[in-house]
N, C-alpha and C. Protein backbone atom coordinates (compact mmCIF):
# COMPACT_ATOMS: atom_id res chain seq x y z
N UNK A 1 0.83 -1.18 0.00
CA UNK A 1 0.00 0.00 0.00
C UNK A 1 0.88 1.24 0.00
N UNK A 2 0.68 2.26 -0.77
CA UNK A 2 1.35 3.21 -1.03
C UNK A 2 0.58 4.44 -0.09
N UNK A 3 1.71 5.20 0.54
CA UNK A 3 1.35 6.10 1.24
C UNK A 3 0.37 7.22 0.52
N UNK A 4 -0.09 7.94 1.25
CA UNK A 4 -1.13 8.88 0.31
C UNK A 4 -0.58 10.41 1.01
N UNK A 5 -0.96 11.25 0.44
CA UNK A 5 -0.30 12.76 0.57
C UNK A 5 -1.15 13.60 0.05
N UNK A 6 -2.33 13.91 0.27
CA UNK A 6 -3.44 15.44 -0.23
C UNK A 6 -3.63 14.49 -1.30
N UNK A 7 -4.47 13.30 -1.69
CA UNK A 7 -5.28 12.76 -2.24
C UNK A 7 -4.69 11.84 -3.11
N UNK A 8 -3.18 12.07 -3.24
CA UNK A 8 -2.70 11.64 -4.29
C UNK A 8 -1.90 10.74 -3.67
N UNK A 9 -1.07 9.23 -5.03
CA UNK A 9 -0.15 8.33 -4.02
C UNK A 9 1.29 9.48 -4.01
N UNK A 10 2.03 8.50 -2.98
CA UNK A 10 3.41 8.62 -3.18
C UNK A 10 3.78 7.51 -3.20
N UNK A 11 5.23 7.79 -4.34
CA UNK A 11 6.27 6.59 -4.52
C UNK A 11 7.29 6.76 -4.16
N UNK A 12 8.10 5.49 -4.28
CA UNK A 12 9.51 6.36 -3.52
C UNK A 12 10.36 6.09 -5.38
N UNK A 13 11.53 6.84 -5.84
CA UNK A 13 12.13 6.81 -6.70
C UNK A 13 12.37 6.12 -7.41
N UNK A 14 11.96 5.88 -8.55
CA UNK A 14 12.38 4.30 -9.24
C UNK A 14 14.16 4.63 -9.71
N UNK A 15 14.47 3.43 -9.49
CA UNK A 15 15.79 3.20 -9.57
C UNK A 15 16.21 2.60 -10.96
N UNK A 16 16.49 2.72 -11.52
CA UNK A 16 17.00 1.86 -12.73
C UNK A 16 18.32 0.79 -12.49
N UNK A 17 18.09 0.01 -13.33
CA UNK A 17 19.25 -0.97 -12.96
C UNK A 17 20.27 -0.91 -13.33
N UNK A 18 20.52 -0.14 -14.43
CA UNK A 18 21.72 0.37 -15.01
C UNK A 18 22.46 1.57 -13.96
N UNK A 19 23.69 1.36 -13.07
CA UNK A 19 24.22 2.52 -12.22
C UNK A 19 24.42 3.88 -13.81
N UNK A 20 24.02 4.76 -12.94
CA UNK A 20 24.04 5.84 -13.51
C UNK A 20 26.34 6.61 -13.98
N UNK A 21 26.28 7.79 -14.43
CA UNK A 21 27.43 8.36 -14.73
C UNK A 21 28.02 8.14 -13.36
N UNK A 22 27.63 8.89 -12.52
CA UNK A 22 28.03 8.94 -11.29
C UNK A 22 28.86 7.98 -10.68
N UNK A 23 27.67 7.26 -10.94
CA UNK A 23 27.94 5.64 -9.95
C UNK A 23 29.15 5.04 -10.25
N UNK A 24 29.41 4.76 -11.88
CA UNK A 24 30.25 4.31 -12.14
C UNK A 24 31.45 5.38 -11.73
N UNK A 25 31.82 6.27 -12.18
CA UNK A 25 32.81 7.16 -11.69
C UNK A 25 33.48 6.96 -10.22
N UNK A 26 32.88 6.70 -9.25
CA UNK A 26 32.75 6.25 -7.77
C UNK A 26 33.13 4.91 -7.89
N UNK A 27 32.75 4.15 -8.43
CA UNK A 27 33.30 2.50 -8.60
C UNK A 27 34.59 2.49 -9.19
N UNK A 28 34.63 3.37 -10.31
CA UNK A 28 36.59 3.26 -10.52
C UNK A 28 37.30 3.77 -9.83
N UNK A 29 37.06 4.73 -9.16
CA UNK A 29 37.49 5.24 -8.10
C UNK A 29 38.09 4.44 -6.02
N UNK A 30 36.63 3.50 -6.12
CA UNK A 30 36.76 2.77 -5.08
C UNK A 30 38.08 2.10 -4.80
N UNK A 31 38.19 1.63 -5.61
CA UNK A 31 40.09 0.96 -5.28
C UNK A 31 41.30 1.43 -5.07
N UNK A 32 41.36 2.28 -5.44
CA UNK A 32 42.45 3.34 -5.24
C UNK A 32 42.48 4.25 -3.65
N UNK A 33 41.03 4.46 -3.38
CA UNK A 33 41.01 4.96 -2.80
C UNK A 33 41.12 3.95 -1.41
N UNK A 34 40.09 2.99 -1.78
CA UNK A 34 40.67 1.82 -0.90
C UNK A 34 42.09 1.73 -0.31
N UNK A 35 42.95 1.46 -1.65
CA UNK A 35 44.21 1.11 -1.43
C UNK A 35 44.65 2.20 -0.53
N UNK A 36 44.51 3.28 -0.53
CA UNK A 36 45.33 4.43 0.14
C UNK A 36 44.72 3.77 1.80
N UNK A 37 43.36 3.78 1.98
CA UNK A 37 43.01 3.64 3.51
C UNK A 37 43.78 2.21 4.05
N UNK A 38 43.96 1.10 3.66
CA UNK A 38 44.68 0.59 3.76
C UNK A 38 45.98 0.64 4.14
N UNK A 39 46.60 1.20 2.69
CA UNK A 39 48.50 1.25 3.05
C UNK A 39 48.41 2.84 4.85
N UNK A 40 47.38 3.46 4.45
CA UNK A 40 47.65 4.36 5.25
C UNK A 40 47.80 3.81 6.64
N UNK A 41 46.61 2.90 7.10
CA UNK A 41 45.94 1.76 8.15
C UNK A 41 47.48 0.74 8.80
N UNK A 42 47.89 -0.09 7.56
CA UNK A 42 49.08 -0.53 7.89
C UNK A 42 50.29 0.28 8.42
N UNK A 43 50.57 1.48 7.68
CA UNK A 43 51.49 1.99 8.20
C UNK A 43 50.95 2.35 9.59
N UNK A 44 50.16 2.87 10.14
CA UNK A 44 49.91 3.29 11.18
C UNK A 44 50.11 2.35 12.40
N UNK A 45 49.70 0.63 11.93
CA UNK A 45 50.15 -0.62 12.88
C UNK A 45 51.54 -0.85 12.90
N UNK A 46 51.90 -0.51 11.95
CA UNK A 46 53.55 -0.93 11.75
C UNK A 46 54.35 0.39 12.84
N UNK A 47 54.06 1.56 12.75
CA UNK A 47 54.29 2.73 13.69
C UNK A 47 54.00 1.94 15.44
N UNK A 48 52.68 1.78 14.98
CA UNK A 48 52.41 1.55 16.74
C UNK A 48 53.16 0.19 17.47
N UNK A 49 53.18 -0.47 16.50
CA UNK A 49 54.14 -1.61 17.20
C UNK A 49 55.62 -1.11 17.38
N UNK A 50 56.22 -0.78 16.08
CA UNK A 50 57.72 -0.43 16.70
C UNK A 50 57.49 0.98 18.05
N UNK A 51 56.65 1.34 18.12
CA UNK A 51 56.66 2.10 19.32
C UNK A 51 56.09 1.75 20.43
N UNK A 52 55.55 0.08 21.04
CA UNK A 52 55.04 -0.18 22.06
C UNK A 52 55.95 -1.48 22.10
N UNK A 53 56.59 -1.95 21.43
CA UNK A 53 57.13 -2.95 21.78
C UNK A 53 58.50 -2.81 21.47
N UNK A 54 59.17 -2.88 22.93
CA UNK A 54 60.85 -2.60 22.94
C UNK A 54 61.69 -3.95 21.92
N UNK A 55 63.01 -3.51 21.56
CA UNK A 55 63.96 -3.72 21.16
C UNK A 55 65.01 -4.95 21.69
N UNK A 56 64.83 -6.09 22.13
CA UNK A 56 65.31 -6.74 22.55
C UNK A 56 67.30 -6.36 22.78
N UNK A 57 67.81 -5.87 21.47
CA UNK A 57 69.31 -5.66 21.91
C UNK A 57 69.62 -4.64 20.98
N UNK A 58 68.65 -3.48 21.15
CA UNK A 58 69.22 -2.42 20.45
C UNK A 58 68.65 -0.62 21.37
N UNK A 59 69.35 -0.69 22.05
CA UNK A 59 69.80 0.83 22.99
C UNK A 59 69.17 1.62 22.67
N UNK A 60 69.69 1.95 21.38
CA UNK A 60 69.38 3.75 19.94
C UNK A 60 67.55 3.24 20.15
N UNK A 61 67.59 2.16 19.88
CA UNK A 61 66.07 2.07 18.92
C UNK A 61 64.88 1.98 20.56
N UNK A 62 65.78 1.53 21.51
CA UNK A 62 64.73 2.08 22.88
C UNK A 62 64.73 2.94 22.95
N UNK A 63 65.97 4.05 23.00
CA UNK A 63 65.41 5.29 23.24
C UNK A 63 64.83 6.25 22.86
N UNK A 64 64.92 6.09 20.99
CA UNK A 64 64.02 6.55 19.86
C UNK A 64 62.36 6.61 20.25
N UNK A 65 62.36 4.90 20.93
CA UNK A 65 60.60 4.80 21.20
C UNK A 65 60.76 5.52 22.28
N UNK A 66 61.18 5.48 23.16
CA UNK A 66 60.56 6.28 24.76
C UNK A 66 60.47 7.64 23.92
N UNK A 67 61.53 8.14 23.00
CA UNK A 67 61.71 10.15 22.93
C UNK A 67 59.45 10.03 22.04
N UNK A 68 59.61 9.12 21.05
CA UNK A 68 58.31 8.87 20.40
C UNK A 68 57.05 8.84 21.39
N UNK A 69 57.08 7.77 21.86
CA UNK A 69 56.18 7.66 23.28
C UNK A 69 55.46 8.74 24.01
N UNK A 70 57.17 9.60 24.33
CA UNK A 70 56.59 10.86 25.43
C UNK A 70 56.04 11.68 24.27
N UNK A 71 56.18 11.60 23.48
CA UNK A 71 55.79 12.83 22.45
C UNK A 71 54.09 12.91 22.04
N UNK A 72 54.12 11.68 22.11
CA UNK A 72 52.95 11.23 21.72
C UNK A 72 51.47 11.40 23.04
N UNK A 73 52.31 11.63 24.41
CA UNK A 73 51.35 11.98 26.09
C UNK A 73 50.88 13.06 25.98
N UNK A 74 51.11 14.13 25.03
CA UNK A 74 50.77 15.41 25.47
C UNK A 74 50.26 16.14 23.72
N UNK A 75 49.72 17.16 23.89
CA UNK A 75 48.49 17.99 23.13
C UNK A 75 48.70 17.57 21.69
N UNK A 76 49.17 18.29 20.57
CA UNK A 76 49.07 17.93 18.79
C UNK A 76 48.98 16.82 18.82
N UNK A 77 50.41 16.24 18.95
CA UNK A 77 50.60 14.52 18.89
C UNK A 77 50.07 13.71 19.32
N UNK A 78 49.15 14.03 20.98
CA UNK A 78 48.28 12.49 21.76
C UNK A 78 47.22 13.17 20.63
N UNK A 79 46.32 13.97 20.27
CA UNK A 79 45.35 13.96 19.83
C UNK A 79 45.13 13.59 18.33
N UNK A 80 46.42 13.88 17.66
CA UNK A 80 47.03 13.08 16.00
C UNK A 80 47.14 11.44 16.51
N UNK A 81 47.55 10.98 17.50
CA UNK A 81 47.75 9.33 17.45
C UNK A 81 46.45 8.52 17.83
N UNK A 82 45.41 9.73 18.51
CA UNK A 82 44.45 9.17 19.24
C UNK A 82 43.13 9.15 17.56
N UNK A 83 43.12 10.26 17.08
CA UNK A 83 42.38 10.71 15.72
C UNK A 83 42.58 9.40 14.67
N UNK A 84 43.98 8.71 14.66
CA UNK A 84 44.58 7.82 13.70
C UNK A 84 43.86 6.32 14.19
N UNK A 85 44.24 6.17 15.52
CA UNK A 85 43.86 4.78 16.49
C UNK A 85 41.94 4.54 16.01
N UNK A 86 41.72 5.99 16.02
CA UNK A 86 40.04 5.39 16.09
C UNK A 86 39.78 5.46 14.43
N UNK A 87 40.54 6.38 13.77
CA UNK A 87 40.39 6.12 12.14
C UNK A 87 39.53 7.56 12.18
N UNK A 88 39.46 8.37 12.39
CA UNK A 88 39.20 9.76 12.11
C UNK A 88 40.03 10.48 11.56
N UNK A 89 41.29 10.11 11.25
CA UNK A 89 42.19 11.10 10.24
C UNK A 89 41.61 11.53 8.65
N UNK A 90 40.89 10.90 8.52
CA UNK A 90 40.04 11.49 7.14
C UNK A 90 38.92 11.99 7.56
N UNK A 91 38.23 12.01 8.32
CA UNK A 91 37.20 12.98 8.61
C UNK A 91 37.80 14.48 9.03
């Protein structure tokens, strides 16, 4: 049953099955853009691990993470690592 509105029906939009200009434009598009959220996504795990998990026999590369670490406790940077962690860097 179709809703009624001041005497008359309403429909909702017929869609055609063929995706429109648009659509397609957005579909070639999807992968690429994909790919970027991705490689972006990985790099961001690959960051957070070498910075939460120490160095078994390398000095330089502990103290690199601690200088990273602290940098990361306080204002631009906790709120850039925290924006990245939940995936809001593109919004």
């Amino acid at each position: 049953m179709k809703p009624r509105c001041g005497g008359t029906s309403v429909s909702s939009p017929r869609r055609s099955s063929r995706p429109s200009v648009t659509d397609e434009r957005l579909l070639a598009q999807y992968s690429d853009q994909s790919l970027r959220r991705v490689w972006r996504a990985e790099r961001f795990s690959t960051y957070m691990t070498q910075m939460l998990h120490p160095h078994p026999s390398d000095d330089f590369e502990n103290g690199v993470q601690m200088a990273d670490y602290a940098s990361h406790r306080i204002g631009v940077e906790a709120r850039a690592l925290a924006r990245n962690y939940v995936n809001l860097s593109s919004v």
